[in-house]
Protein backbone atom coordinates (compact mmCIF):
# COMPACT_ATOMS: atom_id res chain seq x y z
CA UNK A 1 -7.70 -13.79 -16.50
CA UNK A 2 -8.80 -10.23 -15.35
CA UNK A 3 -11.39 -11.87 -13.02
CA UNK A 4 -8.11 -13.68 -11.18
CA UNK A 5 -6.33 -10.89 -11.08
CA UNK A 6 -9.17 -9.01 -9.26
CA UNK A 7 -9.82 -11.36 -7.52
CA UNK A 8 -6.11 -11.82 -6.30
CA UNK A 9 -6.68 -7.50 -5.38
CA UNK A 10 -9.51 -8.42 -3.49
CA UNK A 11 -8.18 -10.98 -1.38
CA UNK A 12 -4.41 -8.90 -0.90
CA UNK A 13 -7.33 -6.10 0.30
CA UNK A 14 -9.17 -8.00 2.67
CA UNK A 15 -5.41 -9.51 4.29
CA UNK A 16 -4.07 -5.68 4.63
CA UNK A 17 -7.23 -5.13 6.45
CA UNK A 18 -7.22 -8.00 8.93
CA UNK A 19 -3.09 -7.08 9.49
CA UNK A 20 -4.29 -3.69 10.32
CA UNK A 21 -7.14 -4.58 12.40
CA UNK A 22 -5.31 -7.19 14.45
CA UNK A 23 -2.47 -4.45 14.85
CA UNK A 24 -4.85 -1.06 15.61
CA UNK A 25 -7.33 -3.35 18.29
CA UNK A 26 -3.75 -4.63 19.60
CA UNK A 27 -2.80 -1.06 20.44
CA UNK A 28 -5.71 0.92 20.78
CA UNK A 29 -7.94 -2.04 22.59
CA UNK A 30 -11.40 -3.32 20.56
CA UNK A 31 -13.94 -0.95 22.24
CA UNK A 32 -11.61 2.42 21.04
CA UNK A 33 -10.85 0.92 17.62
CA UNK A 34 -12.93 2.45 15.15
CA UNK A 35 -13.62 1.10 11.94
CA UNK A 36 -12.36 4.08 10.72
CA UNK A 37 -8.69 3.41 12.23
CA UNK A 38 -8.45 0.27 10.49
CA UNK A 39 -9.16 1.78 7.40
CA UNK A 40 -6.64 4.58 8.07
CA UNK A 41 -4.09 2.02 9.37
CA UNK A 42 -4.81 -0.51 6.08
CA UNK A 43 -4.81 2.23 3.41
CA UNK A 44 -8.38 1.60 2.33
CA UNK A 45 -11.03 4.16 2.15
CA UNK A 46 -13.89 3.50 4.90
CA UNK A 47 -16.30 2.71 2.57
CA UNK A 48 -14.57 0.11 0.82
CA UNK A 49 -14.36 -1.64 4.14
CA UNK A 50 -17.96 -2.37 4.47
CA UNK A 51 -17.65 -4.59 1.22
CA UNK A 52 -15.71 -7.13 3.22
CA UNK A 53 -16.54 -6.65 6.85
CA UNK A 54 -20.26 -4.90 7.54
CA UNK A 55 -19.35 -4.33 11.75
CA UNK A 56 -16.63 -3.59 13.90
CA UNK A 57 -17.18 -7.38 15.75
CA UNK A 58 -16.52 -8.53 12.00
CA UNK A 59 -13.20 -6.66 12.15
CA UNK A 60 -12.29 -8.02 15.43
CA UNK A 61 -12.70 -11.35 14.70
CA UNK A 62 -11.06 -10.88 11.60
CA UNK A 63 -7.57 -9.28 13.94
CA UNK A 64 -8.28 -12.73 15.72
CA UNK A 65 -7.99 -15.29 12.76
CA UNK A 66 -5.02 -12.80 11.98
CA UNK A 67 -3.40 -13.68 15.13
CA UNK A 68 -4.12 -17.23 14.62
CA UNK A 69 -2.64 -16.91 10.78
CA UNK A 70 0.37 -15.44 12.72
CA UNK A 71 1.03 -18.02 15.72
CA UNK A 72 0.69 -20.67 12.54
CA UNK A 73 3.10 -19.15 10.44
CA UNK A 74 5.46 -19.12 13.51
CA UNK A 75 4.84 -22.79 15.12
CA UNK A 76 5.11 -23.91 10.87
CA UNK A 77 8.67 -22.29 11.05
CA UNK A 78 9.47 -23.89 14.70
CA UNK A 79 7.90 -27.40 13.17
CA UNK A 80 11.07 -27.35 10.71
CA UNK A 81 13.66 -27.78 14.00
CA UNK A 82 13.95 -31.75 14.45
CA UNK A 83 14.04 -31.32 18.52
CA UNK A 84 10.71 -30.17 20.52
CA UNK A 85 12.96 -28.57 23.20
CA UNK A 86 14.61 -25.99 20.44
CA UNK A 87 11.11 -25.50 19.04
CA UNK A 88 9.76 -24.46 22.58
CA UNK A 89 13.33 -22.34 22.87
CA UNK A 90 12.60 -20.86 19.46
CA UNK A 91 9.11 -19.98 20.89
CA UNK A 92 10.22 -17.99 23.89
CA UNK A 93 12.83 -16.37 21.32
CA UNK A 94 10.50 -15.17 19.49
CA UNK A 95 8.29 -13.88 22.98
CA UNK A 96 11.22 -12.02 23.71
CA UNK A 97 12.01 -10.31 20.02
CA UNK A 98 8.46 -9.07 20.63
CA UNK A 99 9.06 -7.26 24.19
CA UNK A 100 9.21 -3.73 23.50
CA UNK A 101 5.52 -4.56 21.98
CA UNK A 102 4.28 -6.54 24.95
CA UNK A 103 5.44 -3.69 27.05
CA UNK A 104 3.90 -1.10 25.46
CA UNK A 105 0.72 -3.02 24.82
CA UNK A 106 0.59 -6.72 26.32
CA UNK A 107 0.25 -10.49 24.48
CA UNK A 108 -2.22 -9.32 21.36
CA UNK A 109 -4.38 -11.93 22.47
CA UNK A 110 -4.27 -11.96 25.99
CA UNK A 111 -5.25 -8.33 26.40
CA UNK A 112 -7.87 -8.83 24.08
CA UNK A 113 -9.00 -12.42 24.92
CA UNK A 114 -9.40 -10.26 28.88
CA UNK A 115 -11.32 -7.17 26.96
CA UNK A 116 -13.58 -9.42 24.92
CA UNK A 117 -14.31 -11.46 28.35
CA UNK A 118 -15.99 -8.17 29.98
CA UNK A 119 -18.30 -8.14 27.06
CA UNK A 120 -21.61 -9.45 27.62
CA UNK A 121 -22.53 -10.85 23.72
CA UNK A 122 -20.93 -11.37 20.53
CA UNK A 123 -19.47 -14.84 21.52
CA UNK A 124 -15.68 -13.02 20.55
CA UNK A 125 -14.44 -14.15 23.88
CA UNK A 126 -14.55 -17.92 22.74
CA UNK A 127 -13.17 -16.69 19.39
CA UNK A 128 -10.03 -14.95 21.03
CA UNK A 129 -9.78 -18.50 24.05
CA UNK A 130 -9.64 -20.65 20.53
CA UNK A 131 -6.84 -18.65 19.26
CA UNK A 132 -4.97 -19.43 22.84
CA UNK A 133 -5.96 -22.87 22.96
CA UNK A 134 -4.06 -23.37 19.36
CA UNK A 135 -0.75 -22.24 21.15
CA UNK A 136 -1.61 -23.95 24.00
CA UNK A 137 -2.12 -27.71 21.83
CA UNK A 138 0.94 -26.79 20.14
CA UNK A 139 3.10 -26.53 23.55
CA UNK A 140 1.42 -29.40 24.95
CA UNK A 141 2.22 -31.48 21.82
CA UNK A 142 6.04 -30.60 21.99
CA UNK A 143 5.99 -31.70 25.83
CA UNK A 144 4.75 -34.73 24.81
CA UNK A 145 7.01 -35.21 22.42
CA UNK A 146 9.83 -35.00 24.51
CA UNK A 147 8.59 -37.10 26.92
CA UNK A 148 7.48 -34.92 29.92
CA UNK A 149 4.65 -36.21 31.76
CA UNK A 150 1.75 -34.09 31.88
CA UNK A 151 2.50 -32.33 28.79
CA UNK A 152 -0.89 -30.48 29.22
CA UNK A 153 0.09 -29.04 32.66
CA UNK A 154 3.40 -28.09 31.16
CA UNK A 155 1.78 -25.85 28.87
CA UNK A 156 -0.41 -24.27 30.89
CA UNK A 157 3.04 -23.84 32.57
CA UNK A 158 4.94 -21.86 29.74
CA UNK A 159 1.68 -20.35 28.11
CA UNK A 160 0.80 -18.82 31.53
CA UNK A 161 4.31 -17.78 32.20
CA UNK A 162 4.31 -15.91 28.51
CA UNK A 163 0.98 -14.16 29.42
CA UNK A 164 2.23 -13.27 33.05
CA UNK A 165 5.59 -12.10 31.70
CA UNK A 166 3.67 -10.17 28.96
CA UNK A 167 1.18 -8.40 31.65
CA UNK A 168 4.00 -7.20 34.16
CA UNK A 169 6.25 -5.99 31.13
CA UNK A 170 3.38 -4.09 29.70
CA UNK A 171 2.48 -2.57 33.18
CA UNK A 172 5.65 -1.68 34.30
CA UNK A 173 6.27 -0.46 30.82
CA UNK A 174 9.32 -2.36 31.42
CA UNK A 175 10.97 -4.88 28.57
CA UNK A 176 13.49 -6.56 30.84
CA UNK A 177 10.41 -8.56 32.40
CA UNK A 178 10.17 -10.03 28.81
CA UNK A 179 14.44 -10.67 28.44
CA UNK A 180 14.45 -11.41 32.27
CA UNK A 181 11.68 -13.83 32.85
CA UNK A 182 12.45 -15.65 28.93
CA UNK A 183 16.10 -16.15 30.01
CA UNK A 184 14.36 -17.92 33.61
CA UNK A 185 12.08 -20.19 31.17
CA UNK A 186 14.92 -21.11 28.59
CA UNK A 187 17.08 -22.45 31.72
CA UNK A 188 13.88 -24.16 33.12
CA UNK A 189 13.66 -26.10 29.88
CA UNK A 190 17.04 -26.91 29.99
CA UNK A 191 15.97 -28.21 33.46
CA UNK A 192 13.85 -30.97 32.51
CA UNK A 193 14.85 -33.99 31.82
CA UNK A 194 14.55 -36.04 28.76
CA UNK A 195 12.64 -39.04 28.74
């Protein structure tokens, strides 16, 4: 029983530090991250992080699967809505409820998937491309469900409109890009037609 219930600690331990990480290398970028400021941001002494992640890569690919953990959790509570169009409108929603974030700091994984890309080794680029893909398979699947042809192009469509949207915002430290442009992609799914 005491072994579950450490082991339960250790597990809630190593989740506060991947939240942390994936929030920290969100605002602070992966190269000025220290491991250090995860600890800080986690509430873990430094030392104690070593036990579950030995480098700072570790960490960062950790704050990846944490973004993937996140997109799931969102797309599982999208998956409940019985129509794909309200699940892509619930998506943008959500874009939006984030803007003040994106314009202070970007998509989390864009602006990281783009930091990790001027690296030349670790292989965290293809790490942070798998975490877009998922989103991307998951936009592309409710095309397709609702008939649209090229479903695949249509997510490139809205992905690449969320990242553009999220880059402007967070350069012209401006959230209305984010309310503006969402309210121009919630009409243009109203636009399309259903099969």
């Amino acid at each position: 029983m005491k072994e579950s219930a450490r082991g339960r600690a250790s597990s809630a331990k190593r989740q506060r530090l991947m939240r942390a990480a994936a929030e920290v290398v969100h605002r602070q970028g992966a190269e000025r991250t220290t491991i250090a400021d995860i600890a800080r941001a986690a509430e873990v002494p430094v030392g104690n992080v070593y036990y579950y992640f030995k480098t700072k890569d570790e960490l960062v690919a950790a704050a990846l699967s944490e973004h993937a953990r996140q997109l799931e959790l969102l797309t599982g509570r999208l998956d409940r809505l019985t129509d794909p169009r309200a699940r892509l409108k619930g998506l943008i929603e959500a874009w939006v409820s984030q803007r003040d974030l994106a314009a202070r700091y970007g998509c989390p994984t864009g602006t990281l998937a783009v930091e990790l890309d001027k690296r030349d080794e670790g292989g965290l680029d293809v790490e942070a491309g798998r975490v877009i893909r998922l989103l991307l398979t998951w936009v592309e699947r409710q095309f397709h469900e609702l008939g649209q042809p090229e479903p695949d192009g249509l997510a490139l469509t809205l992905v690449g409109a969320y990242q553009g949207m999220s880059l402007l915002a967070n350069a012209l430290r401006d959230p209305g890009v984010m309310e503006r442009e969402g309210a121009r992609l919630l009409a243009w799914l109203d636009s399309l037609e259903a099969a």
